[in-house]
N, C-alpha and C. Protein backbone atom coordinates (compact mmCIF):
# COMPACT_ATOMS: atom_id res chain seq x y z
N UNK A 1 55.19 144.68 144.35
CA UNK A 1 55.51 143.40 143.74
C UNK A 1 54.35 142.43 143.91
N UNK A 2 54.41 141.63 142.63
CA UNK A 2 52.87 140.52 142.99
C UNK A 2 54.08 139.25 143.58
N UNK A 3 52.65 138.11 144.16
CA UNK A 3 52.89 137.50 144.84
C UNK A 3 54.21 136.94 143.97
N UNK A 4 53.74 136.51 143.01
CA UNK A 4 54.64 135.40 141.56
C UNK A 4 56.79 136.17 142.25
N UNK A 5 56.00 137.26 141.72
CA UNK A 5 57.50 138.06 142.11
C UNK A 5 58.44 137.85 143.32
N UNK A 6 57.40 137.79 144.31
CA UNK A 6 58.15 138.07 145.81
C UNK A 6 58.51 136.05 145.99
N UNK A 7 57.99 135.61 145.45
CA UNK A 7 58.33 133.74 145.41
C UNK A 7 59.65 134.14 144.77
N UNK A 8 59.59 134.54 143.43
CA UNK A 8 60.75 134.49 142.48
C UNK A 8 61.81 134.47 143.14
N UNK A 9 61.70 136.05 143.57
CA UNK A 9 63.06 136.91 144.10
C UNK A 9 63.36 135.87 145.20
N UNK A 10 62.23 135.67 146.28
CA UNK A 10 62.97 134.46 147.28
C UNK A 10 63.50 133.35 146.99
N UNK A 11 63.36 132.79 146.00
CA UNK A 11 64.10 131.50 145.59
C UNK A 11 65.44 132.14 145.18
N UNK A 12 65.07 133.49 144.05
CA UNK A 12 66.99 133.19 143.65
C UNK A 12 67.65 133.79 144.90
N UNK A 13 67.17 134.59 145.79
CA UNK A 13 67.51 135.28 147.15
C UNK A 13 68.29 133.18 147.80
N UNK A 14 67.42 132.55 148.14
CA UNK A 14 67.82 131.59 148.80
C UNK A 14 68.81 130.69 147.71
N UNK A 15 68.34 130.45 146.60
CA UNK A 15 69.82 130.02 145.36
C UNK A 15 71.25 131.01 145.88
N UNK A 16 70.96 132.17 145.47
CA UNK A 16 71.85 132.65 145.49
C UNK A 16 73.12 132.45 147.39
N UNK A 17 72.12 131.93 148.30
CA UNK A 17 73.10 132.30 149.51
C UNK A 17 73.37 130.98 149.52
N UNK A 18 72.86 129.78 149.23
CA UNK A 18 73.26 128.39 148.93
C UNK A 18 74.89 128.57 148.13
N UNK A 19 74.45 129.22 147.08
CA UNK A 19 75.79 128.86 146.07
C UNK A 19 76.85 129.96 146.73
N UNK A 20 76.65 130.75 147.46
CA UNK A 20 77.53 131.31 147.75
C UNK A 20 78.37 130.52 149.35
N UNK A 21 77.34 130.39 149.82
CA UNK A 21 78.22 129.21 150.71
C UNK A 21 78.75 127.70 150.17
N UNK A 22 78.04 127.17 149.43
CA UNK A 22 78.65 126.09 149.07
C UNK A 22 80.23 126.69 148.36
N UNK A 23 80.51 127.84 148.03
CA UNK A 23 82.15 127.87 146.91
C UNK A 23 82.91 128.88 148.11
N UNK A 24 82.52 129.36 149.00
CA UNK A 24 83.19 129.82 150.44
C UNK A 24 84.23 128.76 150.43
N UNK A 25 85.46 129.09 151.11
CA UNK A 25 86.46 128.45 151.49
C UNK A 25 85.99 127.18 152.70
N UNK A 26 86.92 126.32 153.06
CA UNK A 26 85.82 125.39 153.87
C UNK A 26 86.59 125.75 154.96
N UNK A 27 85.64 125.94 156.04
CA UNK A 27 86.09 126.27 157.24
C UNK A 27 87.71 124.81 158.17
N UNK A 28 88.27 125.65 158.92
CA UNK A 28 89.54 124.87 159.52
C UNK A 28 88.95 123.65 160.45
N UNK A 29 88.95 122.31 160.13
CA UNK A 29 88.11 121.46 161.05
C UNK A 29 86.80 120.44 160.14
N UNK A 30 86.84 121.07 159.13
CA UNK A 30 85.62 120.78 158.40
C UNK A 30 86.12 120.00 157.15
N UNK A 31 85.02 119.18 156.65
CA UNK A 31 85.70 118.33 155.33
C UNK A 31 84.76 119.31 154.65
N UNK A 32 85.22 118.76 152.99
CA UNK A 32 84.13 119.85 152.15
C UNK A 32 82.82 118.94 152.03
N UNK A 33 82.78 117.51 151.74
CA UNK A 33 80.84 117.67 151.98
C UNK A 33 80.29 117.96 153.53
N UNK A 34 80.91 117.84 154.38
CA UNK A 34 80.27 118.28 155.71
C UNK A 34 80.06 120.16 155.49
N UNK A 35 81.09 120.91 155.07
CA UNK A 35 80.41 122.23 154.60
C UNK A 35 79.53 122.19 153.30
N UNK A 36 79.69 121.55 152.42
CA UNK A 36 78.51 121.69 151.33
C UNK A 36 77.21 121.10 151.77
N UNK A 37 77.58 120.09 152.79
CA UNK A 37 75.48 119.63 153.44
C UNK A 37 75.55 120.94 154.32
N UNK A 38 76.37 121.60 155.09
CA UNK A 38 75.78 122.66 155.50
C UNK A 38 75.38 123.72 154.77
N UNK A 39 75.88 123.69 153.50
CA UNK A 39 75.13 125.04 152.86
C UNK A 39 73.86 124.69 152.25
N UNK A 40 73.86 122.86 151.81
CA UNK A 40 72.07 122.68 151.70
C UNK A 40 71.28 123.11 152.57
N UNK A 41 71.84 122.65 153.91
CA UNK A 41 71.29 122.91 154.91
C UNK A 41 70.45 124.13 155.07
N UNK A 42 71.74 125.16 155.27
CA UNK A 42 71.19 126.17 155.89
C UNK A 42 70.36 126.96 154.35
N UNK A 43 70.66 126.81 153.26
CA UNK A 43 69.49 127.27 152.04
C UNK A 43 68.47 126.62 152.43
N UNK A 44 68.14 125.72 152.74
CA UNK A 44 66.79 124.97 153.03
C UNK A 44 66.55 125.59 154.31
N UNK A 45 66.92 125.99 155.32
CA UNK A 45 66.17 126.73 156.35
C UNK A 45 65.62 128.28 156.04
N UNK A 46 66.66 128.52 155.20
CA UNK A 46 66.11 130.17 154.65
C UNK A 46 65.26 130.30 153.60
N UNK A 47 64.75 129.05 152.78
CA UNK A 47 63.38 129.01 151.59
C UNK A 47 62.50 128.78 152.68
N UNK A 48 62.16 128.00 154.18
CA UNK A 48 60.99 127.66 154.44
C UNK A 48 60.88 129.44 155.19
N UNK A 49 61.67 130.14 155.77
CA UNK A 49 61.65 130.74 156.23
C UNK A 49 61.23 132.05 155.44
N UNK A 50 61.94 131.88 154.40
CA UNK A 50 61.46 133.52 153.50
C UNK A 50 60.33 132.81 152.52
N UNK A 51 59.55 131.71 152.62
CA UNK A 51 58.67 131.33 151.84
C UNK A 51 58.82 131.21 150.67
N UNK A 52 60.48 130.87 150.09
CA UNK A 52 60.22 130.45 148.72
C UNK A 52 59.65 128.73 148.50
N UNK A 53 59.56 127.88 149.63
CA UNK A 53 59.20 126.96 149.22
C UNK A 53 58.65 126.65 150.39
N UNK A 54 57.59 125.95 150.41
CA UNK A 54 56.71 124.27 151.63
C UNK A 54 57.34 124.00 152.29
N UNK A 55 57.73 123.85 153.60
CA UNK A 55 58.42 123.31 154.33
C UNK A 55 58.80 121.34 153.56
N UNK A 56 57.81 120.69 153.32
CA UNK A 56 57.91 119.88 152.74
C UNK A 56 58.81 119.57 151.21
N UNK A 57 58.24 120.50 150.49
CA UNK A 57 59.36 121.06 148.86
C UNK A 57 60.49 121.10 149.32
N UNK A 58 60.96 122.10 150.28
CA UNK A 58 62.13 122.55 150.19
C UNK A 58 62.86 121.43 150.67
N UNK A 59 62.74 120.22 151.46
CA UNK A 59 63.38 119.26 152.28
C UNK A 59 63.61 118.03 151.15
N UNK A 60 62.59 118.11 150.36
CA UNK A 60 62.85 117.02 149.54
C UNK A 60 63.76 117.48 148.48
N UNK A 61 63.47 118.93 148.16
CA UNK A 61 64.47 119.28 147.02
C UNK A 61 66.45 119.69 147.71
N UNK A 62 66.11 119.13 149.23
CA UNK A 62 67.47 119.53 149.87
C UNK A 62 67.96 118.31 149.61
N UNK A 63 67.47 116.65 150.05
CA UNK A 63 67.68 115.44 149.90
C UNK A 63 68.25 115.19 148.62
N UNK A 64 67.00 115.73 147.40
CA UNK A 64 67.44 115.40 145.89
C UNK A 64 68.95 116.11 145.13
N UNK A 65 69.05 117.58 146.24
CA UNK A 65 70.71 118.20 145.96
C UNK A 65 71.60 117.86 146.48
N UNK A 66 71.48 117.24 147.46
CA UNK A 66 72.72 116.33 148.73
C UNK A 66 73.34 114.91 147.63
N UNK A 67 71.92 114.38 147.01
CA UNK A 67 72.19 113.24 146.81
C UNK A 67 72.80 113.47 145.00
N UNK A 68 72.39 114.47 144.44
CA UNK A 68 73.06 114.83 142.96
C UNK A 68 74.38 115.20 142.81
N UNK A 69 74.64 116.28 144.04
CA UNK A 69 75.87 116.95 144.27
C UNK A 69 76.74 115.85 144.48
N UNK A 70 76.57 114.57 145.11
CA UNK A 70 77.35 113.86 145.62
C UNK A 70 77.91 114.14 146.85
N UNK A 71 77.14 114.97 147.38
CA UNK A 71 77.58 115.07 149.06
C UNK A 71 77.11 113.91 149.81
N UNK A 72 75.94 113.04 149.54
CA UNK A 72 75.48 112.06 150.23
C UNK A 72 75.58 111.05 149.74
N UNK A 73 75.39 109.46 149.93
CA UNK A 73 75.10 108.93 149.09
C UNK A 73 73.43 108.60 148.92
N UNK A 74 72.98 107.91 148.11
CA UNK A 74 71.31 107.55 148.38
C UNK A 74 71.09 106.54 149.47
N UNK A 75 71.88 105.44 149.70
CA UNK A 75 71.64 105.19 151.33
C UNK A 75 71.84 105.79 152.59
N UNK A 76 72.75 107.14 152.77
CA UNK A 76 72.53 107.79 153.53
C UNK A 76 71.79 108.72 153.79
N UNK A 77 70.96 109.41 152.61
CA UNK A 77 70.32 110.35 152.29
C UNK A 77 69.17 110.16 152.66
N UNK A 78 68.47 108.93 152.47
CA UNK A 78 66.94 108.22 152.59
C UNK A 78 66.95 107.07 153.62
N UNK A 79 67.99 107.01 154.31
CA UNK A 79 68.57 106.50 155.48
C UNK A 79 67.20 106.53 156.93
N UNK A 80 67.12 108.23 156.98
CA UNK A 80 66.11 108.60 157.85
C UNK A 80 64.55 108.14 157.53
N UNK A 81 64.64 107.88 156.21
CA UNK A 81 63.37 107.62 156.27
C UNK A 81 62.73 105.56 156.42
N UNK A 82 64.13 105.23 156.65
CA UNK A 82 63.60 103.88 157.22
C UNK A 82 63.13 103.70 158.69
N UNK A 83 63.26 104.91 159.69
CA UNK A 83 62.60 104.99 160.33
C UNK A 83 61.33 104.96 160.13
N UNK A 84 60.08 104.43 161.05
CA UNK A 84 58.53 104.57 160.75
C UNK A 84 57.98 105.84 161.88
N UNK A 85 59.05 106.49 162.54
CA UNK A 85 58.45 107.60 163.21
C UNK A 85 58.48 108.79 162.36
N UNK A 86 59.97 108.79 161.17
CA UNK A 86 60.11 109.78 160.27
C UNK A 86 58.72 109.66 159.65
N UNK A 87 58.59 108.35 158.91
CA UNK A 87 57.53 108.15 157.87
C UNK A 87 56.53 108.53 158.07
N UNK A 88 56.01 107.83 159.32
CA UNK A 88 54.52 108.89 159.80
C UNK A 88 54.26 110.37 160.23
N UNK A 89 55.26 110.91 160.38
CA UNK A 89 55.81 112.66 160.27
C UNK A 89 55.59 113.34 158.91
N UNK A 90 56.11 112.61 157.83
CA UNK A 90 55.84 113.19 157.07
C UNK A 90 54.40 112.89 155.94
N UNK A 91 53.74 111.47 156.61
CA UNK A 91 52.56 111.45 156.19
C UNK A 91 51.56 112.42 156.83
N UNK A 92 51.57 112.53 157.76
CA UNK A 92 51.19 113.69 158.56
C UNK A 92 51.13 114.83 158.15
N UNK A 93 52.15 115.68 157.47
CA UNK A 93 52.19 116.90 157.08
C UNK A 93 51.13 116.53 155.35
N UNK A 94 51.67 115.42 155.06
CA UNK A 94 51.11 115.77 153.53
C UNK A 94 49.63 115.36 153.76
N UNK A 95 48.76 114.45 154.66
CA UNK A 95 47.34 113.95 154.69
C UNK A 95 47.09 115.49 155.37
N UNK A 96 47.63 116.31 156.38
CA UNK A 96 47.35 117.74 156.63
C UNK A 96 47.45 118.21 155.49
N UNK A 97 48.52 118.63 154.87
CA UNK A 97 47.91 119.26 153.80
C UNK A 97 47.07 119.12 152.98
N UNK A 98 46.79 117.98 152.59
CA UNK A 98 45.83 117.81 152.06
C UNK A 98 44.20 117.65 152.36
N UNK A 99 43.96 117.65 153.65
CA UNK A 99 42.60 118.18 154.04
C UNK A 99 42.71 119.34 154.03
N UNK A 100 43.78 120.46 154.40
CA UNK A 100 43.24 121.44 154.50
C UNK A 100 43.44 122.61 152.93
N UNK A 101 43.64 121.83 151.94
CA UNK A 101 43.81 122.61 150.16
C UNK A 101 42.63 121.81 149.53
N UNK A 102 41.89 120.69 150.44
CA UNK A 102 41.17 120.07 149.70
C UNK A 102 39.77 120.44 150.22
N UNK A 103 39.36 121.25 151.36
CA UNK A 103 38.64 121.51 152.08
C UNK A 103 37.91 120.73 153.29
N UNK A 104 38.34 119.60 153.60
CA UNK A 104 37.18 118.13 154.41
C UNK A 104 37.42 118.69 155.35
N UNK A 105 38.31 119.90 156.32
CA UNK A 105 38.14 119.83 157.16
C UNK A 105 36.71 121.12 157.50
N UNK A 106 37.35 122.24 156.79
CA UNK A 106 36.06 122.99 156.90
C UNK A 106 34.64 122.10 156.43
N UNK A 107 34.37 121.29 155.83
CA UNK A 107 32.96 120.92 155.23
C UNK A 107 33.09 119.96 156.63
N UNK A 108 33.53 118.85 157.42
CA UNK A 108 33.83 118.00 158.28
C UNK A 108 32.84 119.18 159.57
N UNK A 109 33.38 120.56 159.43
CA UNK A 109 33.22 121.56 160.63
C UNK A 109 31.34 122.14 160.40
N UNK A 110 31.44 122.10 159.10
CA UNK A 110 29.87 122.70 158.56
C UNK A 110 28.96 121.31 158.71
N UNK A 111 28.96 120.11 158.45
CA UNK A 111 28.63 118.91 159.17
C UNK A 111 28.08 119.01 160.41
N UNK A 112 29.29 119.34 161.49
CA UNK A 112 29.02 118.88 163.17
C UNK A 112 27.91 120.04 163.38
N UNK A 113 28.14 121.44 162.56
CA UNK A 113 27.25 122.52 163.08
C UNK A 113 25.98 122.24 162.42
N UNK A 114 25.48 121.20 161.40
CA UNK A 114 24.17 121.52 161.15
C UNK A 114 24.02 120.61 161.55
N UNK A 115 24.21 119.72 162.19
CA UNK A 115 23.84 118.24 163.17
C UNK A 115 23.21 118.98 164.61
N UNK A 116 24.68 119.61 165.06
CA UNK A 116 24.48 119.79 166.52
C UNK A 116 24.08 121.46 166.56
N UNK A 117 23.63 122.12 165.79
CA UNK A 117 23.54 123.75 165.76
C UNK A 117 22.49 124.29 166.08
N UNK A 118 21.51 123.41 166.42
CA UNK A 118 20.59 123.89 166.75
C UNK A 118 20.36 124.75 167.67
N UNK A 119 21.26 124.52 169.16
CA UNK A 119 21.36 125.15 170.16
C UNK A 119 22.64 125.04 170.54
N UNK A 120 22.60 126.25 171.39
CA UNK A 120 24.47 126.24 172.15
C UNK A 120 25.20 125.00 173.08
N UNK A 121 24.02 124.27 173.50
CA UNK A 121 24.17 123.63 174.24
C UNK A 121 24.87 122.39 173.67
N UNK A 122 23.85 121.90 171.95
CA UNK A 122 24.73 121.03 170.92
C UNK A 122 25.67 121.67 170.47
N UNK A 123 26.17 122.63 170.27
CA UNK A 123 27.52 122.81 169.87
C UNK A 123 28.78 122.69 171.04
N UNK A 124 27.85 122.84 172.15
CA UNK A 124 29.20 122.67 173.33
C UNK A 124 29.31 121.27 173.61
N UNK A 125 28.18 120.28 173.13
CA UNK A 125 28.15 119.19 173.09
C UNK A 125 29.54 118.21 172.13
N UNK A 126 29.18 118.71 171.04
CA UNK A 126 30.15 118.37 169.99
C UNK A 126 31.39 118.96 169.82
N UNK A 127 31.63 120.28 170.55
CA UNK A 127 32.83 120.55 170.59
C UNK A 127 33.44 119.61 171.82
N UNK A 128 33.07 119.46 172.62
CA UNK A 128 33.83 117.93 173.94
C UNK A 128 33.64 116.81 173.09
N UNK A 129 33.05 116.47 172.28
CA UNK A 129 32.38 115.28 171.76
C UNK A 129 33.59 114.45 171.24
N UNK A 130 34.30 115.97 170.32
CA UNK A 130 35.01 115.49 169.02
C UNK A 130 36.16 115.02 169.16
N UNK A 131 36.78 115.56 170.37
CA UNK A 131 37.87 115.20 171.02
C UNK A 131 37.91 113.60 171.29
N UNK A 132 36.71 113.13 171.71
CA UNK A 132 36.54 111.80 172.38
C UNK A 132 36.37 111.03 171.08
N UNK A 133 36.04 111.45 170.12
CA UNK A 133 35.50 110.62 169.07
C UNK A 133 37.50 109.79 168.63
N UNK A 134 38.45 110.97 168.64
CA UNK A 134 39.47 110.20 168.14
C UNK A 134 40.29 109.45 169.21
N UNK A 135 39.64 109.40 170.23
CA UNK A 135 40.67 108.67 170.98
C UNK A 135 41.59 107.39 170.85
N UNK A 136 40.18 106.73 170.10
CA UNK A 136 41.06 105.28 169.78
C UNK A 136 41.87 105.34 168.68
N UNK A 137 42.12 106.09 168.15
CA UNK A 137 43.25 106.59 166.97
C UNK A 137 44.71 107.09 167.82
N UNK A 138 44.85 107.62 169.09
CA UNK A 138 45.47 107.53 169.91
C UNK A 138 46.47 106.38 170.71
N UNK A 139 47.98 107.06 170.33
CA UNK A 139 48.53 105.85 170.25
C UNK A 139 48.81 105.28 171.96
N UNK A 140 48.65 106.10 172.85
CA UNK A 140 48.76 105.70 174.54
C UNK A 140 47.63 106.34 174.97
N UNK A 141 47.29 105.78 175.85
CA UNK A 141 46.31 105.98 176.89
C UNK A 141 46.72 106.83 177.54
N UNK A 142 47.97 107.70 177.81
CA UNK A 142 48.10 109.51 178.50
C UNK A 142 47.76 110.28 177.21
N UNK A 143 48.10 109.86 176.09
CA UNK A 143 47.52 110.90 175.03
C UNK A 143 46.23 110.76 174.92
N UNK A 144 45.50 109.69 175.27
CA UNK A 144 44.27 109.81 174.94
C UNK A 144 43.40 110.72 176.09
N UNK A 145 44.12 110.54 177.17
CA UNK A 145 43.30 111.00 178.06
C UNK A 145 44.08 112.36 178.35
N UNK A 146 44.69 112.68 177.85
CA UNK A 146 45.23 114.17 177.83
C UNK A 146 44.55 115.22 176.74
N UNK A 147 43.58 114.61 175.93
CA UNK A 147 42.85 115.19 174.35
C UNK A 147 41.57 116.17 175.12
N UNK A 148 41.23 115.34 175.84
CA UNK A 148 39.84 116.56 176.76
C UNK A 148 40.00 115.97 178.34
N UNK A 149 39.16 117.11 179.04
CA UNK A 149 39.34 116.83 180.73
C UNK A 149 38.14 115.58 180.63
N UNK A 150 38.02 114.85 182.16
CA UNK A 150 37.65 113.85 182.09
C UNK A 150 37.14 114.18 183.49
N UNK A 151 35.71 114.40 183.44
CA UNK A 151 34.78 114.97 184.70
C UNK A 151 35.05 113.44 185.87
N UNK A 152 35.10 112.28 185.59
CA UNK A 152 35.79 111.39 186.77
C UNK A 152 36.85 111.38 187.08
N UNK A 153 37.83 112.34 186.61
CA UNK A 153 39.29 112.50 186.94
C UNK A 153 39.28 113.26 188.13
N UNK A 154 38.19 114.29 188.09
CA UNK A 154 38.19 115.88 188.81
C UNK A 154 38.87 115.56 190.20
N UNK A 155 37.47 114.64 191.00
CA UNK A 155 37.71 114.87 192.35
C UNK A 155 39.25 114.16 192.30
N UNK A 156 40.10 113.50 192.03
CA UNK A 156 40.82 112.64 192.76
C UNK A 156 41.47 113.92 192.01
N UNK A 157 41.68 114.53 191.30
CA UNK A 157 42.77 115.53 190.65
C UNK A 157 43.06 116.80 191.90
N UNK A 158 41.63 116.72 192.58
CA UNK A 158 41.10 117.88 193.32
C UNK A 158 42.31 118.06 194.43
N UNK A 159 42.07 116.42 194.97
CA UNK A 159 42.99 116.14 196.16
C UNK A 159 43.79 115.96 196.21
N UNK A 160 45.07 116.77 195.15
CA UNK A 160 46.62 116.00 195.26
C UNK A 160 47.40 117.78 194.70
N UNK A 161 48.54 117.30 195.05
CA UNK A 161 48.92 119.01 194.76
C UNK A 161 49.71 118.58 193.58
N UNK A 162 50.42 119.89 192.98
CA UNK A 162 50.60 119.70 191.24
C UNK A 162 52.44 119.84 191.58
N UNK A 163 52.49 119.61 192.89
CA UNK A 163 54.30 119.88 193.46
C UNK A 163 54.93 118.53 193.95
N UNK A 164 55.84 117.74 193.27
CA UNK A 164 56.09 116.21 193.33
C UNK A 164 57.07 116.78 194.75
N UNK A 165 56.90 115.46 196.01
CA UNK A 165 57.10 115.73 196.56
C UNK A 165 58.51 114.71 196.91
N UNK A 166 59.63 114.98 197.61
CA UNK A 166 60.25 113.64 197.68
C UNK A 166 60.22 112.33 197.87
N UNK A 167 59.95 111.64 196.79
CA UNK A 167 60.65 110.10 197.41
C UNK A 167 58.86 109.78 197.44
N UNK A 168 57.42 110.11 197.30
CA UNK A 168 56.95 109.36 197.59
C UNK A 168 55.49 109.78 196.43
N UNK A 169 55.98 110.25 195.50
CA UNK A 169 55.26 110.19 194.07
C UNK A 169 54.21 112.03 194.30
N UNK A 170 53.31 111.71 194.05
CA UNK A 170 52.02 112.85 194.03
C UNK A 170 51.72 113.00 195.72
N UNK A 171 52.03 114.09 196.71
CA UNK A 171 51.58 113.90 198.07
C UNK A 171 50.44 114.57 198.24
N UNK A 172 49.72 114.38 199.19
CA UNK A 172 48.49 115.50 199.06
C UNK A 172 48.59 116.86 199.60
N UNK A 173 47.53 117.61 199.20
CA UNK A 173 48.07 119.13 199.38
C UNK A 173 48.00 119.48 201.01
């Protein structure tokens, strides 16, 4: 089978177990849109999974069937996304995807190596480098300083054991 095919078959493969759970009897305990968002549901876990769709596609085309079917309404549906931790989650996946279908990150990588490639020593340079370069894009100061080791951390790291001890924080070893 070509690729075109094995997409196909997985979509009507994942159509088909959607519609068959959504017209299932509704379980004892259950209302019917709480079982019909579960059968969006769980069709949308089995397209990202058998690759008929993007993890991204398939979530938005789960939202756009919740909210057609009338299982949701559109303020509950897009509800999550008045959060700004959702929002930047999913800007995240799409500015990722899109460096990496657009190429900046490989050309970004062919950059640092004809800068610093001269010797091993510049590439081990710029590989610690790059880490440090985003720090201030870093939203706390443990993430920032958790991105690469930090040669003035060492000794005081040296002298403390990695076993919290009672009642009186980091003890020494």
């Amino acid at each position: 089978m070509t690729g075109t095919t094995k997409t196909l078959v997985a979509r009507l493969g994942v159509l088909a177990l959607g519609l068959v759970l959504w017209f299932l009897p509704v379980p004892e305990g259950l209302t019917a849109p709480a079982w019909h968002l579960f059968a969006i549901f769980a069709a949308t876990i089995a397209s990202v999974i058998a690759g008929a769709f993007p993890i991204l596609t398939a979530s938005v085309l789960a939202v756009a069937v919740a909210v057609l079917s009338g299982v949701l309404t559109p303020a509950k549906a897009y509800a999550g996304f008045a959060n700004a931790t959702i929002l930047l989650i999913v800007v995240a996946f799409l500015l990722a995807r899109a460096v990496v279908k657009c190429g900046l990150g490989q050309r970004l990588g062919y950059l640092v190596v004809s800068l610093f490639g001269r010797s091993t020593l510049g590439l081990g340079y710029s590989v610690f480098s790059t880490p440090s370069s985003r720090r201030p894009s870093r939203a706390t100061r443990r993430a920032a300083a958790s991105s690469t080791p930090s040669p003035s951390r060492w000794p005081r790291e040296a002298g403390r054991s990695r076993t919290r001890q009672p009642g009186s924080g980091w003890g020494p070893t």
